[in-house]
C-alpha atoms as a PDB file:
ATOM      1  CA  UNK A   1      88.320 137.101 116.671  1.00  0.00           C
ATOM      2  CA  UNK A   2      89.919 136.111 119.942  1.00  0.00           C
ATOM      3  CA  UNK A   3      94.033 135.437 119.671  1.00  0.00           C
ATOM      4  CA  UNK A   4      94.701 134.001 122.991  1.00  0.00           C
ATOM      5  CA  UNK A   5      98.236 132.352 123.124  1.00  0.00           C
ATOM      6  CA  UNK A   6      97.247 130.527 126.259  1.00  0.00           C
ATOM      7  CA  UNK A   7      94.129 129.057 124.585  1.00  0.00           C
ATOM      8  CA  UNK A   8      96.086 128.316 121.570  1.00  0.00           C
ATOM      9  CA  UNK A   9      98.588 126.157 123.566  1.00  0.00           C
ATOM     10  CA  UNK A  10      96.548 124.264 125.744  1.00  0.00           C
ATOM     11  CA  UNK A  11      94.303 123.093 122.734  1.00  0.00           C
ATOM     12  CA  UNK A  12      97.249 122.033 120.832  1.00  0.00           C
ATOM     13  CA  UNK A  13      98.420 120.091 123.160  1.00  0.00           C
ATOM     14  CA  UNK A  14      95.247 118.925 124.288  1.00  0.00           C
ATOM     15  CA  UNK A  15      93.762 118.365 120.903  1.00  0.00           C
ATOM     16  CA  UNK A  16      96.994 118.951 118.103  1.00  0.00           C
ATOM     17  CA  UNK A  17      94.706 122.271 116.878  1.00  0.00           C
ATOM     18  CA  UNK A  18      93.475 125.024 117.495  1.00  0.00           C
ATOM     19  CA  UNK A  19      91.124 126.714 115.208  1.00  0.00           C
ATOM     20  CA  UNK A  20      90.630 130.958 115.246  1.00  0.00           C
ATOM     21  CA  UNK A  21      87.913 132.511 112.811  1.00  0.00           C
ATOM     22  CA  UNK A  22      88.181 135.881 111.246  1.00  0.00           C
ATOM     23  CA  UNK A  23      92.141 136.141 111.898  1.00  0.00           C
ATOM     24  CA  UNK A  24      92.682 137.253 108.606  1.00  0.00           C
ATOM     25  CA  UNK A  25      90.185 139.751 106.938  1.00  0.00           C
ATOM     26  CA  UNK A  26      88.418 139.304 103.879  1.00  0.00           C
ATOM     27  CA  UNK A  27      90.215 142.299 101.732  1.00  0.00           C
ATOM     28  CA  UNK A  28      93.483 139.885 102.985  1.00  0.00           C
ATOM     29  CA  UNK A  29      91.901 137.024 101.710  1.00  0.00           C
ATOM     30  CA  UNK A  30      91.009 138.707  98.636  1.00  0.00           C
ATOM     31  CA  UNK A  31      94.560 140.247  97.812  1.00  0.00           C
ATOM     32  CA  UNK A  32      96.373 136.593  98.623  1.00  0.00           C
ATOM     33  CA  UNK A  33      93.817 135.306  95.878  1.00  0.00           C
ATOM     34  CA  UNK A  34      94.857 137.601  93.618  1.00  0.00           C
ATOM     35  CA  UNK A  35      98.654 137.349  93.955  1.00  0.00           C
ATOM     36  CA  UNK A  36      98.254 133.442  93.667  1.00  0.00           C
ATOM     37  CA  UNK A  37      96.612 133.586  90.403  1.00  0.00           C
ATOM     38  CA  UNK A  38      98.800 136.015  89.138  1.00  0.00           C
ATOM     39  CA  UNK A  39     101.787 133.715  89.563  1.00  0.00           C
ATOM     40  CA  UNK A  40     103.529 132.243  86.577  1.00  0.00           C
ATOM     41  CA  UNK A  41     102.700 128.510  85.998  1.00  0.00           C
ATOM     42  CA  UNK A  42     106.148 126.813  86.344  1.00  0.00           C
ATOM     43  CA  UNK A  43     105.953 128.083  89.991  1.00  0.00           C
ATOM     44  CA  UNK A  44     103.731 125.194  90.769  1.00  0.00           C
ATOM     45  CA  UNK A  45     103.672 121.482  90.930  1.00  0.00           C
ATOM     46  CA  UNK A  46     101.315 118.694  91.276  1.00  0.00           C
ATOM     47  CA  UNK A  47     101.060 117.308  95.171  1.00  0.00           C
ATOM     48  CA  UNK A  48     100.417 113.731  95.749  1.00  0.00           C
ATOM     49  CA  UNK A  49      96.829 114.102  95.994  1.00  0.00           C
ATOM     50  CA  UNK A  50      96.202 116.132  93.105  1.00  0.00           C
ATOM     51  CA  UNK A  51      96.233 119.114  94.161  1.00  0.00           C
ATOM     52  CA  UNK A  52      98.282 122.241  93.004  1.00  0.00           C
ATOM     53  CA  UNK A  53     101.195 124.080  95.419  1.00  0.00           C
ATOM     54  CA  UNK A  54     103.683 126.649  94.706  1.00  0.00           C
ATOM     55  CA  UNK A  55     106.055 125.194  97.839  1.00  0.00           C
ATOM     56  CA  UNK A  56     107.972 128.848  98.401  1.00  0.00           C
ATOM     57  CA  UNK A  57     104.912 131.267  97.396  1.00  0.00           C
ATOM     58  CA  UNK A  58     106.911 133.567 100.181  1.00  0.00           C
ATOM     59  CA  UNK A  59     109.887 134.263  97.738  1.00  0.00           C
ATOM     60  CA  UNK A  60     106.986 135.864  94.839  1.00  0.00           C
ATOM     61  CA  UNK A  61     104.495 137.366  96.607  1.00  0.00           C
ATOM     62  CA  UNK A  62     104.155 139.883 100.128  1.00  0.00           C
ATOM     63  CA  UNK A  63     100.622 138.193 101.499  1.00  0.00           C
ATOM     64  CA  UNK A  64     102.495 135.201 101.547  1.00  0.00           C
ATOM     65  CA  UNK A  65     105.753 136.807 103.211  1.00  0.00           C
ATOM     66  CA  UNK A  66     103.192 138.752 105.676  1.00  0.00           C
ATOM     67  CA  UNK A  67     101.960 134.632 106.637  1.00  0.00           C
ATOM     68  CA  UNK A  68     105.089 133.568 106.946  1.00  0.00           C
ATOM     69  CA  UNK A  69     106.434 136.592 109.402  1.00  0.00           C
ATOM     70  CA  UNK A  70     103.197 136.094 111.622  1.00  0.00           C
ATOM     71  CA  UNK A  71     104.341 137.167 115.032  1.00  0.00           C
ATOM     72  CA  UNK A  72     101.096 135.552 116.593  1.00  0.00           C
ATOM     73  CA  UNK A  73     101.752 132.649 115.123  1.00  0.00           C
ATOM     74  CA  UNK A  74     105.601 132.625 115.887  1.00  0.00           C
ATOM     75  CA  UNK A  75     105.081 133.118 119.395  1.00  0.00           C
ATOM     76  CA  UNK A  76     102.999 129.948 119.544  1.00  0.00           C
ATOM     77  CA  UNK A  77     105.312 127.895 117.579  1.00  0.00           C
ATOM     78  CA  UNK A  78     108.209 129.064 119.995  1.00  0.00           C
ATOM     79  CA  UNK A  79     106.769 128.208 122.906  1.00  0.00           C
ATOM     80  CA  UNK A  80     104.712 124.702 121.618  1.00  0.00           C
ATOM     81  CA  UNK A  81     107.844 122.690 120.661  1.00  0.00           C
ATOM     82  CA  UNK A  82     111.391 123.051 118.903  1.00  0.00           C
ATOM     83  CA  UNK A  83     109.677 122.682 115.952  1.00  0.00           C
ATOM     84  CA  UNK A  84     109.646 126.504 115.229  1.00  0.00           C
ATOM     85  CA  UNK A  85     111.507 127.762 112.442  1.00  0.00           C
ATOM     86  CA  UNK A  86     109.153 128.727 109.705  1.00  0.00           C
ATOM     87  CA  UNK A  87     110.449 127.661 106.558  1.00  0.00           C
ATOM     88  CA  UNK A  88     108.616 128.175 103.646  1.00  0.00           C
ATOM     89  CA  UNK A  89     104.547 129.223 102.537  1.00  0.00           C
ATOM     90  CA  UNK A  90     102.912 126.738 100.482  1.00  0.00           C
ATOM     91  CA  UNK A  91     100.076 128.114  98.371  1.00  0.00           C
ATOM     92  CA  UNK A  92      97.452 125.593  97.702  1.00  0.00           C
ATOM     93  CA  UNK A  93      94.727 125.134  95.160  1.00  0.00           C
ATOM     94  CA  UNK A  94      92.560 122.063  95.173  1.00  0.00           C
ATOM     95  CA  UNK A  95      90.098 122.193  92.303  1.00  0.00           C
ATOM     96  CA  UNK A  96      86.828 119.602  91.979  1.00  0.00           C
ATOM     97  CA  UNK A  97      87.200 117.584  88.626  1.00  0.00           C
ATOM     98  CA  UNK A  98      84.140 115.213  87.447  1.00  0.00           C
ATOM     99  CA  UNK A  99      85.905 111.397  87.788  1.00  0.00           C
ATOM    100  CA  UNK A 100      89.013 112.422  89.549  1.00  0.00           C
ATOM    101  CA  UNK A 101      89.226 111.979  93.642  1.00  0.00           C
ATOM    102  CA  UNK A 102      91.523 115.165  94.791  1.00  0.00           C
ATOM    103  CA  UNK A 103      92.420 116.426  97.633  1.00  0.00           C
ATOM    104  CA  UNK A 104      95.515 117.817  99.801  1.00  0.00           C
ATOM    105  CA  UNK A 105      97.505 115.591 101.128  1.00  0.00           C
ATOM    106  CA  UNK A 106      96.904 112.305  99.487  1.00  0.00           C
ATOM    107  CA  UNK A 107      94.405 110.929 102.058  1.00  0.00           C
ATOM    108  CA  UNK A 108      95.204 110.034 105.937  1.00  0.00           C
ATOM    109  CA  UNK A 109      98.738 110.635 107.221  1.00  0.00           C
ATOM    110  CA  UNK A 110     101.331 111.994 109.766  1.00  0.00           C
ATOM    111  CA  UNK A 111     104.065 114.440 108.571  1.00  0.00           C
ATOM    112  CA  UNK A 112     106.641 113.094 111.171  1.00  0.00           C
ATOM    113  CA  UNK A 113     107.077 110.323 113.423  1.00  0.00           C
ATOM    114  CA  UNK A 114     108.988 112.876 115.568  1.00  0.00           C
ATOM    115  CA  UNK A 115     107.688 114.361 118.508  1.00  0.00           C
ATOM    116  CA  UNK A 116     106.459 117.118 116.946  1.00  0.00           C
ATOM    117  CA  UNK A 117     105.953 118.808 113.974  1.00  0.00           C
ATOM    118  CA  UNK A 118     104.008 122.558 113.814  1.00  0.00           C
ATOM    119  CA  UNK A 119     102.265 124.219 110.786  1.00  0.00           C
ATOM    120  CA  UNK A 120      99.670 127.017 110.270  1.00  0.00           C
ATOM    121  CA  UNK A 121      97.198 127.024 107.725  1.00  0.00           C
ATOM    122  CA  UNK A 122      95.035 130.020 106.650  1.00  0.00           C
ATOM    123  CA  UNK A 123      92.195 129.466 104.663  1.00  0.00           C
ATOM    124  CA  UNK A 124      91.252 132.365 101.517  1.00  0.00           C
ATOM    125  CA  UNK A 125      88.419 130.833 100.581  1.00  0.00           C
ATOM    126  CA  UNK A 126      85.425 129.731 102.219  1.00  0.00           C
ATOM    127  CA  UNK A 127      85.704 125.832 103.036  1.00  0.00           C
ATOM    128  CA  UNK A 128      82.660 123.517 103.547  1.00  0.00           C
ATOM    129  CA  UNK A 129      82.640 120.026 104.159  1.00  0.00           C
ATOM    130  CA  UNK A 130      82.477 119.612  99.697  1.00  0.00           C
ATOM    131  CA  UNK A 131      85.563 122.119  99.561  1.00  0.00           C
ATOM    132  CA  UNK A 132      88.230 119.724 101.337  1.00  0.00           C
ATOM    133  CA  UNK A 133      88.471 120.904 104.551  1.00  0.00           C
ATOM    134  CA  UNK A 134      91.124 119.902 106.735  1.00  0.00           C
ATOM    135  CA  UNK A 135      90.790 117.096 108.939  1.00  0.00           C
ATOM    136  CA  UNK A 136      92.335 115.804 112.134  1.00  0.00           C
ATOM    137  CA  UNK A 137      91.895 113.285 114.719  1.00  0.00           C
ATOM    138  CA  UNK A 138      92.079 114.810 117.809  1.00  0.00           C
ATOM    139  CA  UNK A 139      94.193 112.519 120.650  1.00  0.00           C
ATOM    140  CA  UNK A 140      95.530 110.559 117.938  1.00  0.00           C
ATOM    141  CA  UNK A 141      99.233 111.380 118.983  1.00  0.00           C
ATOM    142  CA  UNK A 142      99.203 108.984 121.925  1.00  0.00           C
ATOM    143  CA  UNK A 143      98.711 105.909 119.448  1.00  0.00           C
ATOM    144  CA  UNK A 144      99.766 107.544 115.933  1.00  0.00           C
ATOM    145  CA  UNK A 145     103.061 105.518 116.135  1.00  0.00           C
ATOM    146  CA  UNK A 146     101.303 102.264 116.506  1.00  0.00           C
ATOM    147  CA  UNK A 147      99.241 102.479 113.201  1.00  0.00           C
ATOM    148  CA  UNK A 148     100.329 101.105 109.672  1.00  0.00           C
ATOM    149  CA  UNK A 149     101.742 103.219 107.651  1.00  0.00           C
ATOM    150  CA  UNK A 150     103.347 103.304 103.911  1.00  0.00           C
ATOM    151  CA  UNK A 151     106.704 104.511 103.230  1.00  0.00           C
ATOM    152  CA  UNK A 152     105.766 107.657 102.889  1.00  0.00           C
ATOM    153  CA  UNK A 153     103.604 108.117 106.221  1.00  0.00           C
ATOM    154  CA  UNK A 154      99.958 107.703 104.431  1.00  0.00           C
ATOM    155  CA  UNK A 155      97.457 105.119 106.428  1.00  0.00           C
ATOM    156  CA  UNK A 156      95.335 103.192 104.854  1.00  0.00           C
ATOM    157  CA  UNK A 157      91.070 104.524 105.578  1.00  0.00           C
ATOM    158  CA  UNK A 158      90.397 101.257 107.005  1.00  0.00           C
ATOM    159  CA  UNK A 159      92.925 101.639 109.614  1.00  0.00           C
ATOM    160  CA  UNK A 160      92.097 104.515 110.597  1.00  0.00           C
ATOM    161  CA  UNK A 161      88.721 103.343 110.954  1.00  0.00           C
ATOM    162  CA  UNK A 162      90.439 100.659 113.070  1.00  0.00           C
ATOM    163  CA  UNK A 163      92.323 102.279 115.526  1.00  0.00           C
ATOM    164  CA  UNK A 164      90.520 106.211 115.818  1.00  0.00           C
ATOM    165  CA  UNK A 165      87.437 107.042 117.558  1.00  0.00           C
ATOM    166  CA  UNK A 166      84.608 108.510 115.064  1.00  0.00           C
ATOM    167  CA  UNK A 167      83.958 110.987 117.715  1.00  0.00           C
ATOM    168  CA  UNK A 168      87.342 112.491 117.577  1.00  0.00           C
ATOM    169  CA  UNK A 169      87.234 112.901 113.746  1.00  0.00           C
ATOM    170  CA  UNK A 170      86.839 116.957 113.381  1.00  0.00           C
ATOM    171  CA  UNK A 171      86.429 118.289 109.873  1.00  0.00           C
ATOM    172  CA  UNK A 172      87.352 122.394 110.061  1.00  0.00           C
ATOM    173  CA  UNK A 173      85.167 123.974 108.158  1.00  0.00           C
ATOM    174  CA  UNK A 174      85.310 127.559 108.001  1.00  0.00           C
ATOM    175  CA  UNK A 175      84.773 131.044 106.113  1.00  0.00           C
ATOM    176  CA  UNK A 176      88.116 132.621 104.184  1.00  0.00           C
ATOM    177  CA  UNK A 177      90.402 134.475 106.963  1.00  0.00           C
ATOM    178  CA  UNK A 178      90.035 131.371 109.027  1.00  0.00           C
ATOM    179  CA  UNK A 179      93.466 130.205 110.762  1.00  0.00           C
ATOM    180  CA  UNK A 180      94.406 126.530 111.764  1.00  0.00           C
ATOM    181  CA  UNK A 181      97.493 125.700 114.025  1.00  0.00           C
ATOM    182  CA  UNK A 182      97.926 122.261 114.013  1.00  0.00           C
ATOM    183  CA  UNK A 183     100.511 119.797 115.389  1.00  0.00           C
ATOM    184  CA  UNK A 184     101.213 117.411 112.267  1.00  0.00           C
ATOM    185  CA  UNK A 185     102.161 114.342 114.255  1.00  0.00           C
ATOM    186  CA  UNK A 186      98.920 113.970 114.741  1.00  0.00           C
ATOM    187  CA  UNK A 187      96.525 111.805 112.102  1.00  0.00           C
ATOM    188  CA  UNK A 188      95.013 114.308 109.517  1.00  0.00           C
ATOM    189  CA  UNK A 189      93.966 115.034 105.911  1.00  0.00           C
ATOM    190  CA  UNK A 190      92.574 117.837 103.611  1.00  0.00           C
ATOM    191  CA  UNK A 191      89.133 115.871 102.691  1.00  0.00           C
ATOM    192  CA  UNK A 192      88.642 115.110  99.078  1.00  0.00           C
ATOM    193  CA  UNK A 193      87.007 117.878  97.171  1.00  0.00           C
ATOM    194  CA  UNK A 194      83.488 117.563  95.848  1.00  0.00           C
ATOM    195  CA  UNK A 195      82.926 120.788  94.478  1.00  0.00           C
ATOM    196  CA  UNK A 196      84.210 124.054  93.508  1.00  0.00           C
ATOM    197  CA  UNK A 197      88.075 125.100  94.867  1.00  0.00           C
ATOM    198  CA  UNK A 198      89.732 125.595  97.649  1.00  0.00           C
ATOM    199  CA  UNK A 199      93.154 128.213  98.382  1.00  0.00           C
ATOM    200  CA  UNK A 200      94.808 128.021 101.429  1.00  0.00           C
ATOM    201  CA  UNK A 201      98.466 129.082 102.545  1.00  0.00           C
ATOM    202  CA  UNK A 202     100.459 126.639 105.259  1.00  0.00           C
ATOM    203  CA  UNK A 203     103.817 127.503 106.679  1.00  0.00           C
ATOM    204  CA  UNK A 204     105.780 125.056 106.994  1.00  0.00           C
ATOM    205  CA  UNK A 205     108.158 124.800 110.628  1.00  0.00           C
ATOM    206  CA  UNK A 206     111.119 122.661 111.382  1.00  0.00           C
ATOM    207  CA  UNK A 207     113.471 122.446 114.279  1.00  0.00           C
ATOM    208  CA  UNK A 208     115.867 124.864 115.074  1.00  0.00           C
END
């Protein structure tokens, strides 16, 4: 595992990620896995692609609270934008079902149409490109403005397809422990799922 803060920064602002394997260990992975399916049902909700999230996870369980007080992290949201106060843990499950199309996030979108916007996802599980890994189109900040977009920020596939260069298309695929930092203005999506689950925490920043 390499944390370098200076790598970290210059791909996010080359890119909008940066990816490190192995951050978290697999006895961590395990132990988050645990605590989320030990929570009580009501503490979760359906997200607009299907998928499954307990939006304050941090408030019920300590892995969660332990992703959310980060310093690694912290110190690379403080010094990437003003988007740095972590807010909340999300804890998300995205579950294959035969005839349904899940996946996290409801297909392609931006978060914000601000100049920024930082979160940090870890995955628990191992994620393939059938598991709904999270994808990103690297570069895609200088233009993201200029594409359609719904109401709610989503973008249609054919638009992306339009304005984004297959090249720059990066699915992260990765084994549990695995921890994204990704700037949210840019064009992403969690894949849809083709088989088996997926668990993944993502702490959510705003500005000071």
């Amino acid at each position: 595992m390499g944390i370098d803060l200076e790598k970290a920064l210059r791909n996010l602002r080359s890119d909008g990620f940066h990816i490190i394997s192995g951050y978290w260990t697999p006895l961590q992975c395990k132990v988050a896995l645990q605590e989320i399916q030990s929570l009580p049902e009501f503490v979760f909700e359906r997200g607009q692609g299907g998928d499954i999230r307990c939006q304050h996870s941090n408030r019920y369980i300590a892995s969660a609270q332990n992703f959310l007080n980060d310093q690694f992290i912290q110190s690379v949201a403080d010094q990437y934008s003003i988007c740095s106060r972590a807010n909340r843990v999300v804890a998300g499950i995205v579950k294959h079902q035969d005839g349904k199309k899940i996946d996290s996030g409801c297909g392609w979108h931006v978060d914000s149409e601000k100049d920024f916007q930082f979160k940090s996802f870890m995955y628990l599980t191992d994620v393939d490109t059938n598991t709904g890994p999270f994808m990103i189109v690297k570069k895609s900040k200088e233009y993201a403005k200029d594409v359609p977009k719904f109401s709610n920020l989503r973008i249609e596939e054919s638009d992306v397809n339009l304005y984004c260069s297959f090249e720059d298309i990066v699915e992260v695929h990765g084994q549990a422990g695995t921890l994204i930092l990704a700037d949210s203005t840019y064009i992403h999506r969690g894949k849809k799922i083709n088989s088996g689950s997926r668990y993944t925490y993502t702490t959510y920043f705003y500005e000071q």
